[in-house]
Protein backbone atom coordinates (compact mmCIF):
# COMPACT_ATOMS: atom_id res chain seq x y z
CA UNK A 1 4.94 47.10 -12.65
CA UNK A 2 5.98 43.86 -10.80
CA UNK A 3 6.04 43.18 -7.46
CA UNK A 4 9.00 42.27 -5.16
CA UNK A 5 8.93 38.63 -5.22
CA UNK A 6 8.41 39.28 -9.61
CA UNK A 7 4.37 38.72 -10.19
CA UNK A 8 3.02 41.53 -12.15
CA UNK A 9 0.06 43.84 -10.48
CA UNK A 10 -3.16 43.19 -12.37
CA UNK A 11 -4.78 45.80 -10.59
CA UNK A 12 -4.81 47.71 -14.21
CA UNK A 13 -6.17 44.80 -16.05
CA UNK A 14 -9.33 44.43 -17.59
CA UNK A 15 -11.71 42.02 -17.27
CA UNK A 16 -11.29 40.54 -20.55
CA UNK A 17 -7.82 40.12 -20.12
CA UNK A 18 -8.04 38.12 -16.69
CA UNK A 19 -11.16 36.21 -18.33
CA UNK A 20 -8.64 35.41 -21.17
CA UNK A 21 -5.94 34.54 -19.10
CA UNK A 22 -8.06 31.71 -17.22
CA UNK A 23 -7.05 29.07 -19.65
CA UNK A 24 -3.42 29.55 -19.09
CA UNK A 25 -3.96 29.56 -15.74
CA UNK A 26 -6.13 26.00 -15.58
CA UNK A 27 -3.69 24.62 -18.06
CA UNK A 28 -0.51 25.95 -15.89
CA UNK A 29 -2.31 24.16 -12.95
CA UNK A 30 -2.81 21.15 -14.41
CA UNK A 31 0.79 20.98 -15.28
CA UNK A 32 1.68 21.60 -11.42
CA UNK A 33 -0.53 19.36 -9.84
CA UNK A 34 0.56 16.30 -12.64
CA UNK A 35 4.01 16.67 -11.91
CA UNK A 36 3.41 17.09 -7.99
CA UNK A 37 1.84 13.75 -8.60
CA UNK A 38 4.44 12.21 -10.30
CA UNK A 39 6.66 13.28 -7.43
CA UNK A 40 4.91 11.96 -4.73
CA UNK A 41 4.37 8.55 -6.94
CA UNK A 42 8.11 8.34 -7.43
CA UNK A 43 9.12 9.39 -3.70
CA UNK A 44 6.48 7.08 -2.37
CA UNK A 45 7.83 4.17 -4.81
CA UNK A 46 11.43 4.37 -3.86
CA UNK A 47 10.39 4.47 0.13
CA UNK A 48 8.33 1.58 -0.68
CA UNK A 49 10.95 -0.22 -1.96
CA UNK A 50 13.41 -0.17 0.84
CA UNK A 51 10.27 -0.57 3.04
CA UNK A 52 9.93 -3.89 1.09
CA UNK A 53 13.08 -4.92 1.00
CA UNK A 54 13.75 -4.53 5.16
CA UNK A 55 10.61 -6.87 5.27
CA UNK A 56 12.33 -9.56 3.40
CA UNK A 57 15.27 -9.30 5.04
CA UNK A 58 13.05 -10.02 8.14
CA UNK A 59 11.05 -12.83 6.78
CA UNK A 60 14.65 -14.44 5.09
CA UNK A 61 15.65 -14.58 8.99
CA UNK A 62 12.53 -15.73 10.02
CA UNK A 63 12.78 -18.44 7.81
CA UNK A 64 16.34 -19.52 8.93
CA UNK A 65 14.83 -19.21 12.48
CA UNK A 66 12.26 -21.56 11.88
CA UNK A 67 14.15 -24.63 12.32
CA UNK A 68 16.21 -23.62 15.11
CA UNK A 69 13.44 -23.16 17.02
CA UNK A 70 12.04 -26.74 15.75
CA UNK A 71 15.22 -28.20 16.80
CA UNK A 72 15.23 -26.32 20.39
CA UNK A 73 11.50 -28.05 21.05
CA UNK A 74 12.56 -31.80 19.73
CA UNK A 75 15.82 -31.31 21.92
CA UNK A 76 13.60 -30.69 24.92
CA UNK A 77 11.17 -32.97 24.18
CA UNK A 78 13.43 -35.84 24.05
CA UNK A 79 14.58 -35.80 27.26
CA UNK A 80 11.12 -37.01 28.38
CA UNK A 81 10.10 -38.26 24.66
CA UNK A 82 11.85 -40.56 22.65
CA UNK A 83 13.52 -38.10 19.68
CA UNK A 84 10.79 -39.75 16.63
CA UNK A 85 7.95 -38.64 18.59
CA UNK A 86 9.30 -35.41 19.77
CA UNK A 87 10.26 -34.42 16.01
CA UNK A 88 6.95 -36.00 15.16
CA UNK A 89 5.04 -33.91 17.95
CA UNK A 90 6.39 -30.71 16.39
CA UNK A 91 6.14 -31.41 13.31
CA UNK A 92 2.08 -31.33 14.19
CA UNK A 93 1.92 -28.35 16.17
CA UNK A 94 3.57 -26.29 13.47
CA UNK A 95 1.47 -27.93 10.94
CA UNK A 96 -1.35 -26.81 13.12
CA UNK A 97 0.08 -23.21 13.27
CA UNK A 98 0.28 -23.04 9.52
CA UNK A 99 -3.35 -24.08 9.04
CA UNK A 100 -4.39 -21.54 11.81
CA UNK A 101 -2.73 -18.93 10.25
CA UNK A 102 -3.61 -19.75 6.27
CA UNK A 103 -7.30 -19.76 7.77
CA UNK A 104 -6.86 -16.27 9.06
CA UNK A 105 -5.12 -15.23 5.82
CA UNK A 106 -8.48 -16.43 3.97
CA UNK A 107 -10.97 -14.61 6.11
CA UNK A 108 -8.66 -11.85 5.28
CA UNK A 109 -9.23 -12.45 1.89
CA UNK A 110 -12.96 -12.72 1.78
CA UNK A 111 -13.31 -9.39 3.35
CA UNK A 112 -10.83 -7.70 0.52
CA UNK A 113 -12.86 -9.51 -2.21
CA UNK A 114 -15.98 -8.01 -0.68
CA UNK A 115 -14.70 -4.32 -0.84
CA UNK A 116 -16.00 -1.94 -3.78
CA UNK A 117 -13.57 -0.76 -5.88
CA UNK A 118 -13.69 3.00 -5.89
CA UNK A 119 -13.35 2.60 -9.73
CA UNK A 120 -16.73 0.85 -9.79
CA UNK A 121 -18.19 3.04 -7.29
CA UNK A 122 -17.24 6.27 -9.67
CA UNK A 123 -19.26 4.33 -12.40
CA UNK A 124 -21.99 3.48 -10.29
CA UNK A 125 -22.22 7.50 -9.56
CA UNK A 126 -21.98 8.69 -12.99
CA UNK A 127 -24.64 6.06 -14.23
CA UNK A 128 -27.18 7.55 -11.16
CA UNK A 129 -26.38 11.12 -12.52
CA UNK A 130 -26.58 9.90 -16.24
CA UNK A 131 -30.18 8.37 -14.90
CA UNK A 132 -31.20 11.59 -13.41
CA UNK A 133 -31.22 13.25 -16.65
């Protein structure tokens, strides 16, 4: 007898039969949750991508940005500056910038190299329960 949405009542069933049925059931799961995963992997990849590719749009008009602004500060500066030192001035100050910011990007850096990789952490478990016995 089956149900209206089409499982079949196992009210009748023995024990050994559900106990049998277990491995089709773990295997049948398995299959579900690896192609769930290779859902998510391939939704999450393709958002990722156009994610990626609206940041590079961003940073390609950043760069193009870049000078214009350079050339906005040496045309003000020169009206009190003669146009060498202006260009000169900032040409320093975004040299500075760049330094400030690579030095940020380091410390950055140093705390991601200092992280534990949950792959070593799973070792470092399994060797503490491999040492307990």
């Amino acid at each position: 007898m089956t149900t209206p949405r089409g499982f079949r009542d196992r009210a009748d069933d023995s024990l050994f039969t559900l106990i049998g049925e277990v491995p089709e059931l773990l295997r049948n799961l398995v299959i579900a949750e690896v192609n769930a995963a290779k859902a998510w992997v391939g939704r999450t990849s393709k958002d990722a991508g156009i994610g990626a590719l609206w940041f590079f749009a961003a940073l390609f008009v950043l760069f193009w940005s870049i000078p214009a602004l350079g050339t906005w500060a040496i045309a003000g500066l020169s009206s009190w500056w003669p146009v060498w030192l202006s260009a000169l001035v900032v040409f320093f100050a975004m040299l500075l910038v760049a330094v400030v910011f690579a030095l940020i990007g380091m410390h950055w850096f140093r705390k991601l190299k200092n992280r534990q990789n949950p792959i070593q952490s799973i070792a470092q478990d399994v060797k503490e329960v491999r040492d307990e016995f």
